[in-house]
N, C-alpha and C. Protein backbone atom coordinates (compact mmCIF):
# COMPACT_ATOMS: atom_id res chain seq x y z
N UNK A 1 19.65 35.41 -4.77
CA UNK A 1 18.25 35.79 -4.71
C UNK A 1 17.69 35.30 -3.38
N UNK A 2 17.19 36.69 -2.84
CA UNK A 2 16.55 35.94 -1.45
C UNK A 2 15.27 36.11 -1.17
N UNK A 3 14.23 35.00 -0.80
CA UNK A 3 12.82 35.34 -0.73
C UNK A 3 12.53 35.39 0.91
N UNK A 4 11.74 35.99 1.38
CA UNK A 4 11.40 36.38 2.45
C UNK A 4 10.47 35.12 3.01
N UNK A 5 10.16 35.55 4.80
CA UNK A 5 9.51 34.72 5.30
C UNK A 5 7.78 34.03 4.58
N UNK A 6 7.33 35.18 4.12
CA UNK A 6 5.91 35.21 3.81
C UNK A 6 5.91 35.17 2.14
N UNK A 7 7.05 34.84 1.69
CA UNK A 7 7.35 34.03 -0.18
C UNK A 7 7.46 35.44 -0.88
N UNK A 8 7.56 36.74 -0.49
CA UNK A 8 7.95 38.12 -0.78
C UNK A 8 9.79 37.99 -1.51
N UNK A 9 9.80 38.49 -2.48
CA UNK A 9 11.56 38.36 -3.22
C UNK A 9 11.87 39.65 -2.43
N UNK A 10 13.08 39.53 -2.10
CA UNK A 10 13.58 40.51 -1.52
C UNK A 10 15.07 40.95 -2.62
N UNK A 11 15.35 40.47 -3.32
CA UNK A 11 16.17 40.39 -4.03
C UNK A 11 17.19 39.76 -4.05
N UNK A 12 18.34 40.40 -4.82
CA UNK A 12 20.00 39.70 -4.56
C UNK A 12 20.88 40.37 -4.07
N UNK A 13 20.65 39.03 -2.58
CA UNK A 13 22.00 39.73 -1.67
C UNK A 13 23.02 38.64 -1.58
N UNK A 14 23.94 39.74 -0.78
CA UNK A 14 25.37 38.36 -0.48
C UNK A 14 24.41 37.72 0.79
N UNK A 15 25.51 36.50 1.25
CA UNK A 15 25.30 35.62 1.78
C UNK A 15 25.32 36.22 3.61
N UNK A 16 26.16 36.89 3.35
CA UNK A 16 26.28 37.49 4.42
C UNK A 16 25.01 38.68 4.81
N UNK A 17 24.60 39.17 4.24
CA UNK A 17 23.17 40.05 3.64
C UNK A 17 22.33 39.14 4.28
N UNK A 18 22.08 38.00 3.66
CA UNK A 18 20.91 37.23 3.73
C UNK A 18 20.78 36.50 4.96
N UNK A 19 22.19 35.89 5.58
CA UNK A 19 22.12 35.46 6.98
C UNK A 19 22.13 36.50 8.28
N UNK A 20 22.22 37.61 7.58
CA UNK A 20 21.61 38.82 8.91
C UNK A 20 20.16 39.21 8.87
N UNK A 21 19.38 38.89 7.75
CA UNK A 21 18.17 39.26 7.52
C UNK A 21 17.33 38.45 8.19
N UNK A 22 17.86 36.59 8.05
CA UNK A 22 17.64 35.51 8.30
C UNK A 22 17.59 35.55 10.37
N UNK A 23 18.88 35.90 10.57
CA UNK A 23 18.98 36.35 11.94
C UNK A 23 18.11 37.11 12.60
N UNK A 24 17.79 38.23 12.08
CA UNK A 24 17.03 38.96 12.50
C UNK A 24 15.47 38.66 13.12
N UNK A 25 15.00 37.76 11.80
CA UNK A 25 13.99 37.44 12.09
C UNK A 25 13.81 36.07 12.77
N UNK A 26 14.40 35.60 13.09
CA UNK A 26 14.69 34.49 13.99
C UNK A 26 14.24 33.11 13.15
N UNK A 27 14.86 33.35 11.91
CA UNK A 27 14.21 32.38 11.26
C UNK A 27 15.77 31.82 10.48
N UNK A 28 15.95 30.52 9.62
CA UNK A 28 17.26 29.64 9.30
C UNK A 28 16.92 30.44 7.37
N UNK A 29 18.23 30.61 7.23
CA UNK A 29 18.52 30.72 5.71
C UNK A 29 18.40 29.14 4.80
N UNK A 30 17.66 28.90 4.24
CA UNK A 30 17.52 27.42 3.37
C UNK A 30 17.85 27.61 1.87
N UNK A 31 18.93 27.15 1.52
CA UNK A 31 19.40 26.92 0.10
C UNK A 31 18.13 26.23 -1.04
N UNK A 32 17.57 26.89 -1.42
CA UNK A 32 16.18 26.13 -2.13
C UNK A 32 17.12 25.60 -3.77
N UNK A 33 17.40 26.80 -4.71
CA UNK A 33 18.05 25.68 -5.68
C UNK A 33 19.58 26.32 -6.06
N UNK A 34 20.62 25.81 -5.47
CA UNK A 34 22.17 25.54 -5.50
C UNK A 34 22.46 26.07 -6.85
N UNK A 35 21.74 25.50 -8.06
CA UNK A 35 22.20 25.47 -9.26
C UNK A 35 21.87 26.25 -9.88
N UNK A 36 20.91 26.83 -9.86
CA UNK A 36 20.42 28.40 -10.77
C UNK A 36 21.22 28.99 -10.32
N UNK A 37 20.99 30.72 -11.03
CA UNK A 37 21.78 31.37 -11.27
C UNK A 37 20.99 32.65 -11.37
N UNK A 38 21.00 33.44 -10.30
CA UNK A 38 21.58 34.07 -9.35
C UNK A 38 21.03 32.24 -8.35
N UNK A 39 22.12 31.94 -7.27
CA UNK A 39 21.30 30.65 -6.13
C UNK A 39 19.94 31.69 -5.65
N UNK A 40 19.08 30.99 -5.27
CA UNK A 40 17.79 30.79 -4.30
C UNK A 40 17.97 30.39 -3.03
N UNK A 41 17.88 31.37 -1.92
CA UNK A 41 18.34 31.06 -0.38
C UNK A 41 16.53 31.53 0.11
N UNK A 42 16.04 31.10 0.74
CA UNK A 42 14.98 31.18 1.36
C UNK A 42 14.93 31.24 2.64
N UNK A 43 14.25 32.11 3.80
CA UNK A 43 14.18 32.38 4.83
C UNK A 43 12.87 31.77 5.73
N UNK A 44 13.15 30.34 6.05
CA UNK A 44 12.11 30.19 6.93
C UNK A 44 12.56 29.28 7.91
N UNK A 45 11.16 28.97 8.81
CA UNK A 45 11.85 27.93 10.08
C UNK A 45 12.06 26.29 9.31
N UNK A 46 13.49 25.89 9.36
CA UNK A 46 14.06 24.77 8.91
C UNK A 46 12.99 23.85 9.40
N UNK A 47 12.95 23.46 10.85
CA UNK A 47 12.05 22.14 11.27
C UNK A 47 10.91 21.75 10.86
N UNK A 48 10.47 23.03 10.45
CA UNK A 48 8.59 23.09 10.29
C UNK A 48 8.75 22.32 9.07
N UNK A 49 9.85 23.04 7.84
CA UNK A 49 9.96 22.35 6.68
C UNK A 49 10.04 21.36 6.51
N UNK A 50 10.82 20.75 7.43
CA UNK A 50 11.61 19.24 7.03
C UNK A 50 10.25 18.30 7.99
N UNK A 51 9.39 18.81 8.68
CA UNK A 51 8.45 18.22 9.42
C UNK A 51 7.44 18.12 8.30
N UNK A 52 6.88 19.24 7.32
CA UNK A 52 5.44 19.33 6.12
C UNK A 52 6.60 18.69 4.69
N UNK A 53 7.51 17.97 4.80
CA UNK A 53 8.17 17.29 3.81
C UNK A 53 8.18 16.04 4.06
N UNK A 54 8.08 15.55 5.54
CA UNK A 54 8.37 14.06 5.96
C UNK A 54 6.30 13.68 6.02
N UNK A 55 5.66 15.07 6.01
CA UNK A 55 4.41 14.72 6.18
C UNK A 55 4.01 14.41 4.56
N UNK A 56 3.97 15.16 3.99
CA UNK A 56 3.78 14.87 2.44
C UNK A 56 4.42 13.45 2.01
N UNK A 57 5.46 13.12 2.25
CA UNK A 57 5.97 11.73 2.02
C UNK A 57 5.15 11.05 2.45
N UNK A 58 4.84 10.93 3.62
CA UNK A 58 3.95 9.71 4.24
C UNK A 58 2.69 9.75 3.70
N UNK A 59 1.64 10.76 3.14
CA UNK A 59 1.08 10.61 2.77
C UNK A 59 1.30 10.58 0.98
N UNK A 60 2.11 10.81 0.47
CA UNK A 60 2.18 9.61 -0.81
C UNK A 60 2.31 8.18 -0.97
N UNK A 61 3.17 7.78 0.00
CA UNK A 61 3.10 6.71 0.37
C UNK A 61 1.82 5.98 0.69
N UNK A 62 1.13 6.47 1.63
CA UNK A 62 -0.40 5.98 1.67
C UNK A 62 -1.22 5.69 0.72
N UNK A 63 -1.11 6.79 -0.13
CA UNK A 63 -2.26 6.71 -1.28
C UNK A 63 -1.21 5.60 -2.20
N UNK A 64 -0.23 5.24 -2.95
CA UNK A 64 0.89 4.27 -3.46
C UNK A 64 -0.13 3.08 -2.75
N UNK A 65 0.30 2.68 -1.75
CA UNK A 65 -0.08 1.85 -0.62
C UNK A 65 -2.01 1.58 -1.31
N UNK A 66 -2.60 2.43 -0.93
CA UNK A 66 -4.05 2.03 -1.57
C UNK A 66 -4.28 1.65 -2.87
N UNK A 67 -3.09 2.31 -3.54
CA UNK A 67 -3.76 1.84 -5.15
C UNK A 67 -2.86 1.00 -5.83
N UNK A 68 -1.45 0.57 -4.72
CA UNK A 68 -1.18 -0.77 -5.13
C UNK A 68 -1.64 -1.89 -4.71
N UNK A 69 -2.66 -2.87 -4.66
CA UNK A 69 -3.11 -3.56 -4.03
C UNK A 69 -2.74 -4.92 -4.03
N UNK A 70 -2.78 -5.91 -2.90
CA UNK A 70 -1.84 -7.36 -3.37
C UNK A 70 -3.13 -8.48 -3.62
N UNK A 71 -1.97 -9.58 -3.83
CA UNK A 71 -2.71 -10.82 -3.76
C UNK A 71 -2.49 -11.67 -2.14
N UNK A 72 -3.48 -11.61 -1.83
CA UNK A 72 -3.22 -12.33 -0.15
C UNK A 72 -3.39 -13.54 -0.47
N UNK A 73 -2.64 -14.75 0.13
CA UNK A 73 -2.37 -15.87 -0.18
C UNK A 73 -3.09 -16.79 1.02
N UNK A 74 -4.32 -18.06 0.96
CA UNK A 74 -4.33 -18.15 1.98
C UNK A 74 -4.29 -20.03 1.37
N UNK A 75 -3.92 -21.08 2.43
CA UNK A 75 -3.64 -22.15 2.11
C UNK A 75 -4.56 -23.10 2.93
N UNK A 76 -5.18 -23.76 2.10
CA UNK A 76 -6.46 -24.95 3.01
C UNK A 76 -6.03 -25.99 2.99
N UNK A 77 -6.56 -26.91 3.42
CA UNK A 77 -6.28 -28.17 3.64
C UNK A 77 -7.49 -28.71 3.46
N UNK A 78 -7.31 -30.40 2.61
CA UNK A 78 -8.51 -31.60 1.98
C UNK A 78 -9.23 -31.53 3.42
N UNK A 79 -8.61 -31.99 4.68
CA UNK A 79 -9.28 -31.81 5.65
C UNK A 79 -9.13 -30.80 7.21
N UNK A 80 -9.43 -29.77 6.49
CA UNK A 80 -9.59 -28.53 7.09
C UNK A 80 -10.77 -28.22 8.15
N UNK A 81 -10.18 -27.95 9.30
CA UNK A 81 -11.48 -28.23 10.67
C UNK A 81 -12.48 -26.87 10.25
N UNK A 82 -13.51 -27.12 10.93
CA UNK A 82 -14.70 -26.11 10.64
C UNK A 82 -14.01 -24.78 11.23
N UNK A 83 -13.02 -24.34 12.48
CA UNK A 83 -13.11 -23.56 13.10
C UNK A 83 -12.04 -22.79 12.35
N UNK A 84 -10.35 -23.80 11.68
CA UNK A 84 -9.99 -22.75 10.52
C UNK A 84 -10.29 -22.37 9.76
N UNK A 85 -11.18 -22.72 8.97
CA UNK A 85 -11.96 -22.71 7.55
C UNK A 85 -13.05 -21.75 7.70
N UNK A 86 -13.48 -21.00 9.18
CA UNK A 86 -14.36 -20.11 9.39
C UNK A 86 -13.24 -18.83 9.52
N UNK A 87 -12.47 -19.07 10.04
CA UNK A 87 -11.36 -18.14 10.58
C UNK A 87 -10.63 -17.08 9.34
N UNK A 88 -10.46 -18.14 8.54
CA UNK A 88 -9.37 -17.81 7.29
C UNK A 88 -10.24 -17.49 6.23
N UNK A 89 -11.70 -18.03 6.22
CA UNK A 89 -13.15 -17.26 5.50
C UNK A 89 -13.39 -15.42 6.12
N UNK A 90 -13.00 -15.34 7.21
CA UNK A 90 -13.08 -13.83 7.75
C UNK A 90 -12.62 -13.48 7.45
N UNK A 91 -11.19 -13.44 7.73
CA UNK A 91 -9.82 -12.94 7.08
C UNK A 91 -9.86 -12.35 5.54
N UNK A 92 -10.19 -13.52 4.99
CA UNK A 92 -10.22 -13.06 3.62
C UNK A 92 -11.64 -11.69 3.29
N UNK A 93 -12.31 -11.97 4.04
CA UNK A 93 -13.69 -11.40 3.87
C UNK A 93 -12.81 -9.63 3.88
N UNK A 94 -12.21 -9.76 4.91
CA UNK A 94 -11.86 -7.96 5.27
C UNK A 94 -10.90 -7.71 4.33
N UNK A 95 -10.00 -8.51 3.84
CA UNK A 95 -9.07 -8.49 2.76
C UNK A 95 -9.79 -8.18 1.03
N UNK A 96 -11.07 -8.81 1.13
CA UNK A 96 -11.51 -8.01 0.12
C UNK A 96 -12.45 -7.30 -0.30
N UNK A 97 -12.60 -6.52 1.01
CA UNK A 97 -13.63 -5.54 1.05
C UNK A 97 -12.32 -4.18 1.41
N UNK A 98 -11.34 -4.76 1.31
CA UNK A 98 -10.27 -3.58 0.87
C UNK A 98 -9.82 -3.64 -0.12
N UNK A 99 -10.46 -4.32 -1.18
CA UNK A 99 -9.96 -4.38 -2.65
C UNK A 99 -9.12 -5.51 -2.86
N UNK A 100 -8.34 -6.59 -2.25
CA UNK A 100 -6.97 -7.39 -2.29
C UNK A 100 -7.68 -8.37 -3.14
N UNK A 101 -6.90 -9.30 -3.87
CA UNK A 101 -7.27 -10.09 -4.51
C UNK A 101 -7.16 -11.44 -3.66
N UNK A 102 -7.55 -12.74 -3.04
CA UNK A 102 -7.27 -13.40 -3.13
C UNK A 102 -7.08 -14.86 -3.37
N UNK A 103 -6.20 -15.46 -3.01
CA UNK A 103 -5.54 -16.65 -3.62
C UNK A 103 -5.79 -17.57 -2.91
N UNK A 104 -6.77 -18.68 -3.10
CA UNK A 104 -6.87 -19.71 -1.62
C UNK A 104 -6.28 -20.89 -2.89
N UNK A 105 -5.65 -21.73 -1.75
CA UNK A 105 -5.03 -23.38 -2.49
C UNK A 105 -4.88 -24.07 -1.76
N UNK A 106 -5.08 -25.30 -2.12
CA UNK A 106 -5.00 -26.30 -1.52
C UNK A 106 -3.80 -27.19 -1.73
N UNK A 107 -3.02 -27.63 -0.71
CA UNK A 107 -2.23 -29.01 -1.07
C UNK A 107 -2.35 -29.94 -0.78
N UNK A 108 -2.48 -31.01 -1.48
CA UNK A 108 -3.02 -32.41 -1.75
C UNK A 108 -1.54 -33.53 -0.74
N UNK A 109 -1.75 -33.71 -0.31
CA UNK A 109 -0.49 -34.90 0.75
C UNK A 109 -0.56 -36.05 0.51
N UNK A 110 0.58 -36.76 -0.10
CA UNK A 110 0.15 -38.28 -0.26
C UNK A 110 -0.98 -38.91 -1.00
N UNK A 111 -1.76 -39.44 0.12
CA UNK A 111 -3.15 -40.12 -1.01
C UNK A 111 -4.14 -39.37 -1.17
N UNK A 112 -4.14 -37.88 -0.06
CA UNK A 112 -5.00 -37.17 -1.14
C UNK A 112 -5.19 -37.03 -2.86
N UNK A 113 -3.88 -37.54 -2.97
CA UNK A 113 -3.72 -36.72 -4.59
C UNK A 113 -5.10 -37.95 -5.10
N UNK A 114 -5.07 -39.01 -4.92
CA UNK A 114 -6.48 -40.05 -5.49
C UNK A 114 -7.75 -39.25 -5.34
N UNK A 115 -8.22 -38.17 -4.39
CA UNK A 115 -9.58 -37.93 -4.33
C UNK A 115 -9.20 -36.15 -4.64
N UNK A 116 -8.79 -35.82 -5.56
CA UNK A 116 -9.10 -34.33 -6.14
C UNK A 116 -10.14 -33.43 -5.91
N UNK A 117 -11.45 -34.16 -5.77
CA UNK A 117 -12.51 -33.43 -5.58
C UNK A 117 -12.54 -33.16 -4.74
N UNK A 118 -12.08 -33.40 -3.84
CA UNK A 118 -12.61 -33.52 -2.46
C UNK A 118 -12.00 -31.88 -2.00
N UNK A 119 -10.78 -31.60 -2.30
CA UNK A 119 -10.04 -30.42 -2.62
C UNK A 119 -10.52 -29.33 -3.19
N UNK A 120 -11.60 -29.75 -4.66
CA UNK A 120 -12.46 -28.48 -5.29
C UNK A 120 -13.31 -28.27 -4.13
N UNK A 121 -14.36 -29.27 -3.34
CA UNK A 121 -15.46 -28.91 -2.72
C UNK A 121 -14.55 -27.81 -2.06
N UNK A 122 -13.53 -28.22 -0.89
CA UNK A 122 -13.16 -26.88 0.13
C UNK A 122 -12.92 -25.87 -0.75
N UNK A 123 -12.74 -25.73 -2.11
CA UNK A 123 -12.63 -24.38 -2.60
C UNK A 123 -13.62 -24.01 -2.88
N UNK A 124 -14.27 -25.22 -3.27
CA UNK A 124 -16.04 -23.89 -3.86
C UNK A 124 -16.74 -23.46 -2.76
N UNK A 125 -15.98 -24.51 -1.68
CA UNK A 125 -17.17 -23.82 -0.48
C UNK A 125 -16.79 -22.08 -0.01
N UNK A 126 -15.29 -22.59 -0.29
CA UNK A 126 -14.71 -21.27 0.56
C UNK A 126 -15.30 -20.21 -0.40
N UNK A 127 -15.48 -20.08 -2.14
CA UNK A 127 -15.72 -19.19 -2.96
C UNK A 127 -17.62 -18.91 -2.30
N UNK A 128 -18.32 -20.08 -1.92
CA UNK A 128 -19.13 -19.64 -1.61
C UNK A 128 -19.59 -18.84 0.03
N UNK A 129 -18.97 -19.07 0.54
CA UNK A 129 -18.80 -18.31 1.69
C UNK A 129 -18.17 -16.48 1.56
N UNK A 130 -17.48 -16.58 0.50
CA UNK A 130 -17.36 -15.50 0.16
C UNK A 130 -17.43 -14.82 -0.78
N UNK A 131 -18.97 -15.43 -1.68
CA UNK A 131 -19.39 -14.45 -2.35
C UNK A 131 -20.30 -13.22 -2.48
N UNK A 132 -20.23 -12.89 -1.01
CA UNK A 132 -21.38 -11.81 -1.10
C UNK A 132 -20.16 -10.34 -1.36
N UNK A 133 -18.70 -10.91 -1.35
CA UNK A 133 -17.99 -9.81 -1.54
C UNK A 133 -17.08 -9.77 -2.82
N UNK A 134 -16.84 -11.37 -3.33
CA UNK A 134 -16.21 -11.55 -4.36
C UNK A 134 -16.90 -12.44 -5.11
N UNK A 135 -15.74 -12.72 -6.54
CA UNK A 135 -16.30 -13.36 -7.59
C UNK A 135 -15.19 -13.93 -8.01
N UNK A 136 -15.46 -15.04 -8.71
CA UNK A 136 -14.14 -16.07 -9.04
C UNK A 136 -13.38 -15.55 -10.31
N UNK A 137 -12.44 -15.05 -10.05
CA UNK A 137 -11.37 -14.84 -11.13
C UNK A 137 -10.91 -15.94 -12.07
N UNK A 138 -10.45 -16.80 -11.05
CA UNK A 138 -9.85 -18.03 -12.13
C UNK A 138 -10.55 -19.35 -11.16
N UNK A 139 -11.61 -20.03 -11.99
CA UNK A 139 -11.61 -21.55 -11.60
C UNK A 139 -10.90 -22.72 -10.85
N UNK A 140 -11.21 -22.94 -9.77
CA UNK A 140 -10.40 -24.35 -9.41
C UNK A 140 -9.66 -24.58 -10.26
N UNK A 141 -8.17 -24.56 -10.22
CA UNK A 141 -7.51 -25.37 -11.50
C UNK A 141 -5.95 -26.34 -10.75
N UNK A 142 -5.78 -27.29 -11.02
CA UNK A 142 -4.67 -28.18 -10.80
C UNK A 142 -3.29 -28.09 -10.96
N UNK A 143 -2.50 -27.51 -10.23
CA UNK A 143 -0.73 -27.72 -10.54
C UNK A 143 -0.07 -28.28 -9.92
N UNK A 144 0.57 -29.63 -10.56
CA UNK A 144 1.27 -30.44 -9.71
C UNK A 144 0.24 -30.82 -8.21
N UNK A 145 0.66 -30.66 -7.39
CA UNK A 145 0.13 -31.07 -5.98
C UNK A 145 -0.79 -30.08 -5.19
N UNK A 146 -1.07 -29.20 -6.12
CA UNK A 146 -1.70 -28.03 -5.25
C UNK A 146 -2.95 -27.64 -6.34
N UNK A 147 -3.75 -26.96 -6.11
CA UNK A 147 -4.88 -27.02 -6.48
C UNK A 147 -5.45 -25.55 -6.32
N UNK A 148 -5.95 -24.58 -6.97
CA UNK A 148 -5.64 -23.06 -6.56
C UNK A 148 -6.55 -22.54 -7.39
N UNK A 149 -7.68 -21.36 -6.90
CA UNK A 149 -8.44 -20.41 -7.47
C UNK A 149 -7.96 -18.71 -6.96
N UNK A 150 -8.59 -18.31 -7.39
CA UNK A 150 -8.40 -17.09 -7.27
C UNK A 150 -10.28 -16.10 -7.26
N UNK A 151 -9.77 -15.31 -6.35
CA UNK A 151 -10.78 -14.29 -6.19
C UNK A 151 -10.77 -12.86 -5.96
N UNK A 152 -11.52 -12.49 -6.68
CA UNK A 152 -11.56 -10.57 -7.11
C UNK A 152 -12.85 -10.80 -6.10
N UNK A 153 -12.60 -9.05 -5.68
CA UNK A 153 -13.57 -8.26 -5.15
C UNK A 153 -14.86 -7.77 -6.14
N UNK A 154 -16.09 -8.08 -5.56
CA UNK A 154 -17.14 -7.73 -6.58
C UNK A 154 -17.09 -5.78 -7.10
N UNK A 155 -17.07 -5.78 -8.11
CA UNK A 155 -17.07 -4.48 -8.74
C UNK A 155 -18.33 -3.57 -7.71
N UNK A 156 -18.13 -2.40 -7.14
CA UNK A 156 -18.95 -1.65 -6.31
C UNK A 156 -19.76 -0.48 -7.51
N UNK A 157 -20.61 -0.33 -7.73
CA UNK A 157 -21.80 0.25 -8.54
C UNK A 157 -21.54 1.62 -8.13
């Protein structure tokens, strides 16, 4: 079965039929499905195809890509200078105004582990620095040596 340039059936020819028709019009014979019965040979330009097939991929991929979204991980420190702690507050800012969830924690070194709080403040500050875009998922909470909240993007109306 052979379909023409413009998706017209032309019917069932031999192979030899179909690669002079194919010739003619200066266009490649493409095997569309092997396994049916009469086969499906199609007459068009190969490159264009395999060019609006690699384009369609990439854009599934994209949209995959948008609506899988991650958790971005970012790590503070008890004494964290003003200029990272502004830096890694931005960062996150654009991270979840693209939807990402994220994860700030702290690890406690040595004798930090005696002053705990001191660890919540840099997290509540950081939650407050960035709540005009998010909202706290999970509370300051304690594991082992590290200390870790989590933040969602505020729901958009």
């Amino acid at each position: 079965m052979v379909i023409g340039p413009n998706g017209e059936q032309m019917g069932i020819k031999s192979i030899d039929d179909a690669l002079t028709l194919a010739n003619y019009a200066g266009l490649d014979l493409v095997l569309m499905s092997g396994n049916s019965t009469p086969a499906v040979g199609k007459i068009m330009d190969y490159n264009k195809f395999k060019y609006e097939k690699q384009k369609k991929q990439k854009e599934a991929q994209k949209k995959q890509r948008e609506t899988n979204k991650e958790i971005k991980e970012y790590r503070l420190s008890v004494v964290i200078d003003i200029g990272d702690f502004e830096t890694r507050a931005k960062n996150a800012h654009g991270y979840l105004e693209k939807g990402h969830k994220i994860k700030a924690q702290v690890r406690f070194k040595g004798r930090q582990m005696a002053h705990p709080e001191l660890g919540r403040e840099v997290l509540e500050k950081f939650a407050e620095k960035l709540s005009d875009v998010s909202t706290i998922e999970t509370a300051p909470k304690m594991e082992g040596r590290i200390m870790h909240m989590i933040l969602a993007p505020k729901k958009e109306k």
